[in-house]
C-alpha atoms as a PDB file:
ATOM      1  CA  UNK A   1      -9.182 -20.498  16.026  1.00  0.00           C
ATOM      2  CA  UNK A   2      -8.603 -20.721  12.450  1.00  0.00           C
ATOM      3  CA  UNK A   3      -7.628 -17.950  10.272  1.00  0.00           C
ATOM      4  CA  UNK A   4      -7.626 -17.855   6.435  1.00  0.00           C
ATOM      5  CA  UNK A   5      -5.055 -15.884   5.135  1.00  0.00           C
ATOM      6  CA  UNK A   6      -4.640 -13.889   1.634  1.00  0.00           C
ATOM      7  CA  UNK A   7      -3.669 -11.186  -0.422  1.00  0.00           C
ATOM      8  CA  UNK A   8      -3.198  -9.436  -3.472  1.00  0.00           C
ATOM      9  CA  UNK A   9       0.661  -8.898  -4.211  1.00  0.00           C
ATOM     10  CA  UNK A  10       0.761 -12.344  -4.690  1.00  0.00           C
ATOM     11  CA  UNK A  11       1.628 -15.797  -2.888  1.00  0.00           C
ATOM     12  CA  UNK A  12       5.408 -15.052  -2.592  1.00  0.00           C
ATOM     13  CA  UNK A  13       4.741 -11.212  -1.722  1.00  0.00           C
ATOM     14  CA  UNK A  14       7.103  -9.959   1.768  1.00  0.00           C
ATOM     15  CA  UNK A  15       3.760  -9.235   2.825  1.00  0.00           C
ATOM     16  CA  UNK A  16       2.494 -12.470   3.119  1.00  0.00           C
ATOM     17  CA  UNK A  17       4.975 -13.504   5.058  1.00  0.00           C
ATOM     18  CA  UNK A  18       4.554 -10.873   7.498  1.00  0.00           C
ATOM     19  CA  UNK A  19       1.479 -11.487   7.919  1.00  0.00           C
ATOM     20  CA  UNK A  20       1.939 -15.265   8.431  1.00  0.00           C
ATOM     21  CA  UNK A  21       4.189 -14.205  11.315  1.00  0.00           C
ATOM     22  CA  UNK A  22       1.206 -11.894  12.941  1.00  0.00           C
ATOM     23  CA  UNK A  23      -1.539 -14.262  12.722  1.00  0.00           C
ATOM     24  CA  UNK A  24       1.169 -17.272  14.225  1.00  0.00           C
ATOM     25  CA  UNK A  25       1.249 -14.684  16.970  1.00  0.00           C
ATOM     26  CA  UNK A  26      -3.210 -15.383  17.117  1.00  0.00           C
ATOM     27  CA  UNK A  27      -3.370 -18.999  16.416  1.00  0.00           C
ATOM     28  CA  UNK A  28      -2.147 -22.036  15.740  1.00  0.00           C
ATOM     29  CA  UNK A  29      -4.595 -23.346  12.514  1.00  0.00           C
ATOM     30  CA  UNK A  30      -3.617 -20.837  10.065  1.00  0.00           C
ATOM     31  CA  UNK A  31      -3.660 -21.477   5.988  1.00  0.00           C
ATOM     32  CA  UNK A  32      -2.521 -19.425   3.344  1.00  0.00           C
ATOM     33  CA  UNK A  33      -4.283 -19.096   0.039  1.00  0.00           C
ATOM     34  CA  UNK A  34      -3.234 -16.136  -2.220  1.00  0.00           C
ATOM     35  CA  UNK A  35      -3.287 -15.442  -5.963  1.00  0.00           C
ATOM     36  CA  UNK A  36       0.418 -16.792  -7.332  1.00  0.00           C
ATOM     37  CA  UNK A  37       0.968 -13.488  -8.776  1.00  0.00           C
ATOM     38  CA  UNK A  38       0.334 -10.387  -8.106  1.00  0.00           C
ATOM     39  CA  UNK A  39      -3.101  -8.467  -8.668  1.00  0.00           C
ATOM     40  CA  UNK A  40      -3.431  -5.412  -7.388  1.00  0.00           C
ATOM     41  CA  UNK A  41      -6.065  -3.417  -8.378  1.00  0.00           C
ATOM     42  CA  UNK A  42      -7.988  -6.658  -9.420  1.00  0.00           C
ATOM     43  CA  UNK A  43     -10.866  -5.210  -7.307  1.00  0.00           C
ATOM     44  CA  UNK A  44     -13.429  -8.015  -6.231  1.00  0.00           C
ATOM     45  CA  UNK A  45     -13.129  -9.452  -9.967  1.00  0.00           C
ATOM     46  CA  UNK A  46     -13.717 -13.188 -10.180  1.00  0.00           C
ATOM     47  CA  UNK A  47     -12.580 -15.558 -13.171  1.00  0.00           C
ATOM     48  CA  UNK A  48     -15.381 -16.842 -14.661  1.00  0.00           C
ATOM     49  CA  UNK A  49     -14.257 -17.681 -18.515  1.00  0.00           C
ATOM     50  CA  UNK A  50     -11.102 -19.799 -17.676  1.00  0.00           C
ATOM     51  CA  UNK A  51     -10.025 -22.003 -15.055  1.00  0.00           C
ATOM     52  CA  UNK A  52      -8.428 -21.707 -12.133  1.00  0.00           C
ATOM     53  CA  UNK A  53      -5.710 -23.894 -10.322  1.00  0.00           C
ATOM     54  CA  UNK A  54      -4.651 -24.924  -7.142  1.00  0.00           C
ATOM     55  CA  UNK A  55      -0.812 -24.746  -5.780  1.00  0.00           C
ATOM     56  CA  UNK A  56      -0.346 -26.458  -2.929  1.00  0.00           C
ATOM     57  CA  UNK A  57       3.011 -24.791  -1.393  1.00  0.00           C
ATOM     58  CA  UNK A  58       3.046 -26.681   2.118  1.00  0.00           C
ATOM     59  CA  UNK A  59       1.528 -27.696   4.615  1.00  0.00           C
ATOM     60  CA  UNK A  60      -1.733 -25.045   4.734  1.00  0.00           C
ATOM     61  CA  UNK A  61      -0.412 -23.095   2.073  1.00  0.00           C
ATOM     62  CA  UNK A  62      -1.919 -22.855  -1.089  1.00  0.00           C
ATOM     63  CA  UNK A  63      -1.674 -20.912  -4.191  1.00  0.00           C
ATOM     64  CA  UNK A  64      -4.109 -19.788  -7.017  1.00  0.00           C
ATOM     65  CA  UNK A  65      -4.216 -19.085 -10.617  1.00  0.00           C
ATOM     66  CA  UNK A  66      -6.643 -16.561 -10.193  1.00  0.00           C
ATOM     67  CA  UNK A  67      -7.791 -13.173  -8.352  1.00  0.00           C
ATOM     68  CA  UNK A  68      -7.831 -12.391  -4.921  1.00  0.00           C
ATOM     69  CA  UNK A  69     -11.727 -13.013  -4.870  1.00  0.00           C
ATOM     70  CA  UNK A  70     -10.751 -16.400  -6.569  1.00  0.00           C
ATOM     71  CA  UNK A  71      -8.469 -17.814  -3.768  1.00  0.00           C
ATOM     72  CA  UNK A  72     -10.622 -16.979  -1.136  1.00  0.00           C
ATOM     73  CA  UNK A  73     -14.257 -18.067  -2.984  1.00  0.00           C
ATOM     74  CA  UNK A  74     -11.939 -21.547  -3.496  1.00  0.00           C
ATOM     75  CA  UNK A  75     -10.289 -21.947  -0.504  1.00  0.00           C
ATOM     76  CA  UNK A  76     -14.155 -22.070   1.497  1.00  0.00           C
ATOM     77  CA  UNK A  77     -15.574 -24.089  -1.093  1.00  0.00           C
ATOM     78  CA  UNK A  78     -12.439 -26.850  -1.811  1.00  0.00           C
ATOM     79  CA  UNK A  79     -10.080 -26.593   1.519  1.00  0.00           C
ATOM     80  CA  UNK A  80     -13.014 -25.954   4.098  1.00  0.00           C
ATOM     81  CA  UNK A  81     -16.060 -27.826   2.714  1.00  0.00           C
ATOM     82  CA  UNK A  82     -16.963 -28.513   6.638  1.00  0.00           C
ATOM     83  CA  UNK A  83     -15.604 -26.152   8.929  1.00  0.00           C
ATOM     84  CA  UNK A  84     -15.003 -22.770   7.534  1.00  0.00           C
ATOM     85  CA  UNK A  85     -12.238 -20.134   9.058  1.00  0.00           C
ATOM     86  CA  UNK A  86     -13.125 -18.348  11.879  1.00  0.00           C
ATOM     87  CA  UNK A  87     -11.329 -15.236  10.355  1.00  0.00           C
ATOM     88  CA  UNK A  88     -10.193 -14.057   7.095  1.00  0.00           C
ATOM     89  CA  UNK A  89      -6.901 -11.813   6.633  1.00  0.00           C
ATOM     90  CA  UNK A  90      -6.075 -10.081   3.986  1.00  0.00           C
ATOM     91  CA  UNK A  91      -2.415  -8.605   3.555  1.00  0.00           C
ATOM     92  CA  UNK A  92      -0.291  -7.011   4.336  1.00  0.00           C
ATOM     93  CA  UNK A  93      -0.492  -5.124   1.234  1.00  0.00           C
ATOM     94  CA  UNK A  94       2.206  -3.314   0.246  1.00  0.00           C
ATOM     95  CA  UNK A  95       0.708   0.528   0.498  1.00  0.00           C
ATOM     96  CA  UNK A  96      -1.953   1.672   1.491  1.00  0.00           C
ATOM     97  CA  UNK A  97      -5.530   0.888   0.744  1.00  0.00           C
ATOM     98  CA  UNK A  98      -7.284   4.751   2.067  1.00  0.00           C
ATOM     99  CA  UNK A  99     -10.377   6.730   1.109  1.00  0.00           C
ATOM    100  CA  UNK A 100     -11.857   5.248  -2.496  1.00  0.00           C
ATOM    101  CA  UNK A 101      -8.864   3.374  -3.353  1.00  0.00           C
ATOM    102  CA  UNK A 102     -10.884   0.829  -1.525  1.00  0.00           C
ATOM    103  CA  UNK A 103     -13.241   0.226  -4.253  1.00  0.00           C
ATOM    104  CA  UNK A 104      -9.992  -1.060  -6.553  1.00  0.00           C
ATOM    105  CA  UNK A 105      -8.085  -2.732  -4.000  1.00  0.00           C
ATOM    106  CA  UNK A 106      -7.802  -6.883  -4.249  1.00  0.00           C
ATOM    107  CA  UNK A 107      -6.633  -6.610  -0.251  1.00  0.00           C
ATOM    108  CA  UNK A 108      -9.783  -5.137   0.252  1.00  0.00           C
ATOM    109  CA  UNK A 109     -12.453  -7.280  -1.863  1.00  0.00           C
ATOM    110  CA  UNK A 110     -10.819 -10.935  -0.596  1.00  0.00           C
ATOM    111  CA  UNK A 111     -11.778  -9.521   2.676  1.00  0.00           C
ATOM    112  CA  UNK A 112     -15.056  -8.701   1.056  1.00  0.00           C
ATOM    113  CA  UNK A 113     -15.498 -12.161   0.023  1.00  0.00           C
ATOM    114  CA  UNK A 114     -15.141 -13.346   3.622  1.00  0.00           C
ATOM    115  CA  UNK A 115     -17.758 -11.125   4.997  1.00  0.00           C
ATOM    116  CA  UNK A 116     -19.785 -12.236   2.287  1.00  0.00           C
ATOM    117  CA  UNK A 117     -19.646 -15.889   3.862  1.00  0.00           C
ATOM    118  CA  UNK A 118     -20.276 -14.377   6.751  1.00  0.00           C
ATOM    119  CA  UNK A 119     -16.812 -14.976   8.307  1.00  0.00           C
ATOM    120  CA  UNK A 120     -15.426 -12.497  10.345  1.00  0.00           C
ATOM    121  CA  UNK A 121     -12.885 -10.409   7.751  1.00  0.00           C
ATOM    122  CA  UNK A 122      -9.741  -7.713   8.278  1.00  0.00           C
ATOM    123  CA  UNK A 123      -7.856  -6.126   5.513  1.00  0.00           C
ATOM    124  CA  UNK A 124      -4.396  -5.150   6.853  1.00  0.00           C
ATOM    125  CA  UNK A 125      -2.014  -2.423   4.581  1.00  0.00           C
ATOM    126  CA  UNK A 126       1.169  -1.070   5.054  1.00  0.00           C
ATOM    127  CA  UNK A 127       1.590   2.944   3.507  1.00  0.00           C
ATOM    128  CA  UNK A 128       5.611   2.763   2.148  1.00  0.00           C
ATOM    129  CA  UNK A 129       5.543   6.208   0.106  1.00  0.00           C
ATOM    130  CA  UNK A 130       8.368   8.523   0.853  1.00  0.00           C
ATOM    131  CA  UNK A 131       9.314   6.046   3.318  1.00  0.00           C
ATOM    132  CA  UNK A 132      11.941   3.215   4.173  1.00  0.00           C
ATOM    133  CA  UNK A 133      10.509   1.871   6.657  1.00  0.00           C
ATOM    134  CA  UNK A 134       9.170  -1.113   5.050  1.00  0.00           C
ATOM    135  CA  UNK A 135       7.075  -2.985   7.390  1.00  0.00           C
ATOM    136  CA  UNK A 136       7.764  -1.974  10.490  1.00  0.00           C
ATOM    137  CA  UNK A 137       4.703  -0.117  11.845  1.00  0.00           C
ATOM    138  CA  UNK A 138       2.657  -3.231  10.902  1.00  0.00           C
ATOM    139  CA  UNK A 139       4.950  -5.833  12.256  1.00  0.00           C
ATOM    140  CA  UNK A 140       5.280  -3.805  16.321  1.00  0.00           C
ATOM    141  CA  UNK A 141       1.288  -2.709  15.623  1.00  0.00           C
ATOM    142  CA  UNK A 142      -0.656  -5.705  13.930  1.00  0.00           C
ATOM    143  CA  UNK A 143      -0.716  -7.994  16.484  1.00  0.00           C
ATOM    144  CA  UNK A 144      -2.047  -5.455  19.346  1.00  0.00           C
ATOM    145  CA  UNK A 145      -4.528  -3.900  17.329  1.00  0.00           C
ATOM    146  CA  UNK A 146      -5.888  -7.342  15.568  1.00  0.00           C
ATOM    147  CA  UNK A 147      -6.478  -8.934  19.382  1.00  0.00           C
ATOM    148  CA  UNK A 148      -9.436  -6.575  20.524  1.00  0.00           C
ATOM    149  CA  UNK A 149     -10.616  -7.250  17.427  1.00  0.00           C
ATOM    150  CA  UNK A 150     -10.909 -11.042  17.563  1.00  0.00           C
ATOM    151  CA  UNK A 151     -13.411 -10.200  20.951  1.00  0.00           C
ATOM    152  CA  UNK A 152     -15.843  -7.864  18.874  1.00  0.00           C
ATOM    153  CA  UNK A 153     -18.993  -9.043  17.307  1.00  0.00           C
ATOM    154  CA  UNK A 154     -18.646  -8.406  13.918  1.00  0.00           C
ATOM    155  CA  UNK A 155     -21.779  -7.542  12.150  1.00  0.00           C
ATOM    156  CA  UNK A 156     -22.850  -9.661   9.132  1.00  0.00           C
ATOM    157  CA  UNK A 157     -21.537  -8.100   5.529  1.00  0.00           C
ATOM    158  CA  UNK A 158     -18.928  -5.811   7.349  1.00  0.00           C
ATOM    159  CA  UNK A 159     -14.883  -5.870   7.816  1.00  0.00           C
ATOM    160  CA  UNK A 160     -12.456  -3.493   8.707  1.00  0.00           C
ATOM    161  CA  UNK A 161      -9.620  -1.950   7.000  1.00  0.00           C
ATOM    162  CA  UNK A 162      -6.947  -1.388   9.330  1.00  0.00           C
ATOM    163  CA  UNK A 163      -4.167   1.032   7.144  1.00  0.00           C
ATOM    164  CA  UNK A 164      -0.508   1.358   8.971  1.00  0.00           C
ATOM    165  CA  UNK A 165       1.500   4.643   8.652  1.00  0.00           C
ATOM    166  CA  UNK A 166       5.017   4.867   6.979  1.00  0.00           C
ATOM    167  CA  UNK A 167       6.879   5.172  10.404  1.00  0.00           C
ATOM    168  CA  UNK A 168       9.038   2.837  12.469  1.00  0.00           C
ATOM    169  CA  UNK A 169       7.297   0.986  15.200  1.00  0.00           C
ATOM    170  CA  UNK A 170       8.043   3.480  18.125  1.00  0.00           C
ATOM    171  CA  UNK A 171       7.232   6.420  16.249  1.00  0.00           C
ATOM    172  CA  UNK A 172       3.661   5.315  15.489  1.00  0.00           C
ATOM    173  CA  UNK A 173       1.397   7.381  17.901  1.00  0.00           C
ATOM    174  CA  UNK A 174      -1.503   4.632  18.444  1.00  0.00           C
ATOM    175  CA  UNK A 175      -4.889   3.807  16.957  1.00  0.00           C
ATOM    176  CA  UNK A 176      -7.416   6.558  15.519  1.00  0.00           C
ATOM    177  CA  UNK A 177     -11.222   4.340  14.802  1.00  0.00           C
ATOM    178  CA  UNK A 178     -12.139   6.691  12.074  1.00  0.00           C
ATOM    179  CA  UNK A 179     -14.028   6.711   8.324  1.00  0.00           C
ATOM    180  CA  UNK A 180     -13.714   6.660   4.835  1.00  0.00           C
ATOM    181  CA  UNK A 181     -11.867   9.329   3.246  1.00  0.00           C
ATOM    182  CA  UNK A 182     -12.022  10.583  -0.444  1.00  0.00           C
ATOM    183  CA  UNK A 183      -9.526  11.384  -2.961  1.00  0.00           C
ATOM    184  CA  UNK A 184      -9.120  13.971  -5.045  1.00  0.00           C
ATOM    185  CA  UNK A 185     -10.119  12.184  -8.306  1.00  0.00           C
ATOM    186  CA  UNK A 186      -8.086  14.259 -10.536  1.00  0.00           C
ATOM    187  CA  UNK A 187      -4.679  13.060  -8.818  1.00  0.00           C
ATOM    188  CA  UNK A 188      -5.440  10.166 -11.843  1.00  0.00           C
ATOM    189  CA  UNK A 189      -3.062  10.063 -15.135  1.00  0.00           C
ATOM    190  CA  UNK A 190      -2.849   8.783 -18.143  1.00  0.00           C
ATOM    191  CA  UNK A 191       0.435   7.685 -19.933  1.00  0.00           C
ATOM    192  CA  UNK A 192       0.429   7.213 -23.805  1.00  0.00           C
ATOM    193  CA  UNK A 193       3.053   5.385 -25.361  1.00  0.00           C
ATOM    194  CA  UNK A 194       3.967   3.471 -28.399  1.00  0.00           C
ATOM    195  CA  UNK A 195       5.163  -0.186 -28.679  1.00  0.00           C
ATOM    196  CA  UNK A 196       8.397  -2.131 -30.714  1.00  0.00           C
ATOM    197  CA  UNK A 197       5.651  -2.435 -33.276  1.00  0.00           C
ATOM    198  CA  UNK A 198       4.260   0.560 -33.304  1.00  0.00           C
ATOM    199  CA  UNK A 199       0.502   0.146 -32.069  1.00  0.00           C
ATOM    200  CA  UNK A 200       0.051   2.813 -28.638  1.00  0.00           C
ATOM    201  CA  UNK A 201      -0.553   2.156 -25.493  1.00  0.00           C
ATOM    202  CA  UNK A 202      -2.126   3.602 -22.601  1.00  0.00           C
ATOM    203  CA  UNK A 203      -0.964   3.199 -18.717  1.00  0.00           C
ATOM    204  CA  UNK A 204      -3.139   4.382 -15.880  1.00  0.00           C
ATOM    205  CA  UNK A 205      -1.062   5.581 -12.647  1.00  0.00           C
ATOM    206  CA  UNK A 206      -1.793   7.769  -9.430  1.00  0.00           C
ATOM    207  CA  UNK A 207      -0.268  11.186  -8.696  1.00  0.00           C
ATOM    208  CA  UNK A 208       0.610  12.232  -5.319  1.00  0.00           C
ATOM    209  CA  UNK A 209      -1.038  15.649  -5.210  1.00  0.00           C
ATOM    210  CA  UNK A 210      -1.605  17.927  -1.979  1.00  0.00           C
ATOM    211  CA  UNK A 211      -4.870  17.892  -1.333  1.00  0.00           C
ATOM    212  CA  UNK A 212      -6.636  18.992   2.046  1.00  0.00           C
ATOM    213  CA  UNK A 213      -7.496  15.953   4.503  1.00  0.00           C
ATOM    214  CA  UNK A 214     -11.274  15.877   5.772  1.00  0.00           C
ATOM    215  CA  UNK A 215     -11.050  15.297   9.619  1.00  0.00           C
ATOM    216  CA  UNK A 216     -11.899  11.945  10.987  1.00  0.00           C
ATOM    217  CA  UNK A 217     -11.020  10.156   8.103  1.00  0.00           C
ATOM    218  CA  UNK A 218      -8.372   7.301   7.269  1.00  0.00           C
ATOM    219  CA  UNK A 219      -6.180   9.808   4.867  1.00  0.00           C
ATOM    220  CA  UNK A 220      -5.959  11.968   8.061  1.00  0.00           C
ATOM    221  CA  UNK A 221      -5.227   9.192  10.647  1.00  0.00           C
ATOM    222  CA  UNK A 222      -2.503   7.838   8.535  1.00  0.00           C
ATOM    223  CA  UNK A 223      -0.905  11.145   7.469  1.00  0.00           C
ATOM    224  CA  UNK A 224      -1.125  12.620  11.092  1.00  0.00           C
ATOM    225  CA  UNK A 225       0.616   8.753  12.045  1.00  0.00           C
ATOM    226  CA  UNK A 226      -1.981   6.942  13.913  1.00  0.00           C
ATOM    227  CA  UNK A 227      -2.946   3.603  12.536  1.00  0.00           C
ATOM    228  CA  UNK A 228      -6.172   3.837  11.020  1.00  0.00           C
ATOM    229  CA  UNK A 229      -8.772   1.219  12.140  1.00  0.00           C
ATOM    230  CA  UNK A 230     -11.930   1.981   9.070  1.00  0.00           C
ATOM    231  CA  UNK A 231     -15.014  -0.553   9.964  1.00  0.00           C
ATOM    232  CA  UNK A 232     -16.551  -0.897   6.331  1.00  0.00           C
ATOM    233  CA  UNK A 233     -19.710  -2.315   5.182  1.00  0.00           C
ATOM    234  CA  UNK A 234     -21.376  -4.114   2.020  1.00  0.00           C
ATOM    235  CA  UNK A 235     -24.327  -2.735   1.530  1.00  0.00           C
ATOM    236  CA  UNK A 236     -24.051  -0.169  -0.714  1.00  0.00           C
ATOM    237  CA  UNK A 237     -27.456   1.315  -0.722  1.00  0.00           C
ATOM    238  CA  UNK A 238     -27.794   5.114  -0.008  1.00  0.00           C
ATOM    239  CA  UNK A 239     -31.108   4.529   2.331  1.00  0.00           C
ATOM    240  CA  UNK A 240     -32.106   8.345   2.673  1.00  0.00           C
ATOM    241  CA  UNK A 241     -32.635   8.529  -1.163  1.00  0.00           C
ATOM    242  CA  UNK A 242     -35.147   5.729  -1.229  1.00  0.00           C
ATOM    243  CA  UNK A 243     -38.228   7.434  -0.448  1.00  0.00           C
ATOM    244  CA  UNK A 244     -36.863  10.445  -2.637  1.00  0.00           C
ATOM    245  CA  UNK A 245     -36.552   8.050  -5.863  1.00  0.00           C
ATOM    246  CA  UNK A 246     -39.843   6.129  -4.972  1.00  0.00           C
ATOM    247  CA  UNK A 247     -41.559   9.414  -5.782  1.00  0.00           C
ATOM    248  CA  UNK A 248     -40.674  10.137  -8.798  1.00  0.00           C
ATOM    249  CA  UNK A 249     -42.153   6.972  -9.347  1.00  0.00           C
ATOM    250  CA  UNK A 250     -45.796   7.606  -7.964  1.00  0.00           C
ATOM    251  CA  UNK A 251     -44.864   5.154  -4.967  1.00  0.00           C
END
């Protein structure tokens, strides 16, 4: 089997090289290709006004000047012009990627890309708030809950986001299959500052606010220390409003 790997903290990110050591545990064909710095909250941007390079690092390892969308969109198209991956990893990020932080993550959206070649795809985070922990719960917990995984029939334009709890390995309490949680938006700020030369600035950051956890979701599973095991999908339509909008539309 050959597995793709990638991230978004970047090529030289302790994450990566977790998660080279999990997927060595699943096969042995695996390549790297991961932005060469970091780009979290790229979302599933790609570079389309300036180029992009190509760092080879190794043996199967390979970096790029670009987004996470960008090193996986080139890896298919430039390292595996015949035979594409058989699975795409992205991770382990460091923190977690729960309820609509999904829609910002770059861990997230290179797994994206994968489904969107229709190659099997897993996004893999690590929470680390409050915590010391490090990697731990991912490193005694990837490799057991990745391997059912690798016998399920994906279905086309889906992966799953797999989020591990800020615990040491034995304290993890097991595996909770559960949804998409939400945010509460307002958890958001906004810090104004000025520069050495005098022009202001503006830096978005995320709050942790106490906020009440919806049941079955990945914000509970992870909180409650279960690893939380999110199958997510690509389309994006909401299908019950289509007959509602056709109306107003005389259709």
């Amino acid at each position: 089997m050959r597995i793709l790997l990638t991230n978004d903290d970047g090529f030289h990110a302790p994450g990566m090289r977790v998660l080279e050591s999990i997927a060595a545990q699943l096969s042995d064909d695996v390549w790297v290709c991961a932005p060469a710095e970091e780009q979290s909250g790229a979302g599933h941007s790609l570079t389309l006004h300036s180029p992009v390079r190509l760092q080879q690092h190794g043996e199967k390892r390979f970096a790029v000047t670009g987004t996470p969308t960008d090193s996986v969109n080139l890896a298919l198209r430039k390292l595996f012009p015949d035979t594409k991956p058989d699975l795409v990893i992205s991770g382990v990020n460091n923190g977690e990627n729960l309820g609509d932080d999904i829609t910002y993550s770059g861990t997230i959206s290179a797994a994206m890309e994968g489904a969107l070649a229709g190659i099997p795809a897993i996004a893999l985070s690590q929470a680390l708030r409050g915590a010391d922990h490090g990697f731990a719960a991912t490193e005694g917990w990837a490799a057991r809950v990745l391997k059912p995984l690798l016998e399920v029939q994906m279905a086309r334009r889906t992966l799953v986001n797999i989020n591990f709890p800020a615990l040491p390995a034995d304290a993890v309490k097991g595996v909770r299959v559960v949804r998409q949680g939400f945010h509460d938006y307002s958890r958001g700020s906004l810090v104004e500052g000025m520069d050495p030369r005098g022009r202001p600035y503006f830096w978005f950051g995320l709050e942790d606010m106490e906020h009440t956890l919806d049941s079955g979701t990945d914000l509970e599973a992870v909180a409650e220390g279960y690893v939380a095991v999110t199958p997510l999908q690509l389309d994006l339509t909401h299908h019950p409003a289509i007959g509602r909008l056709a109306e107003c539309y005389g259709e």
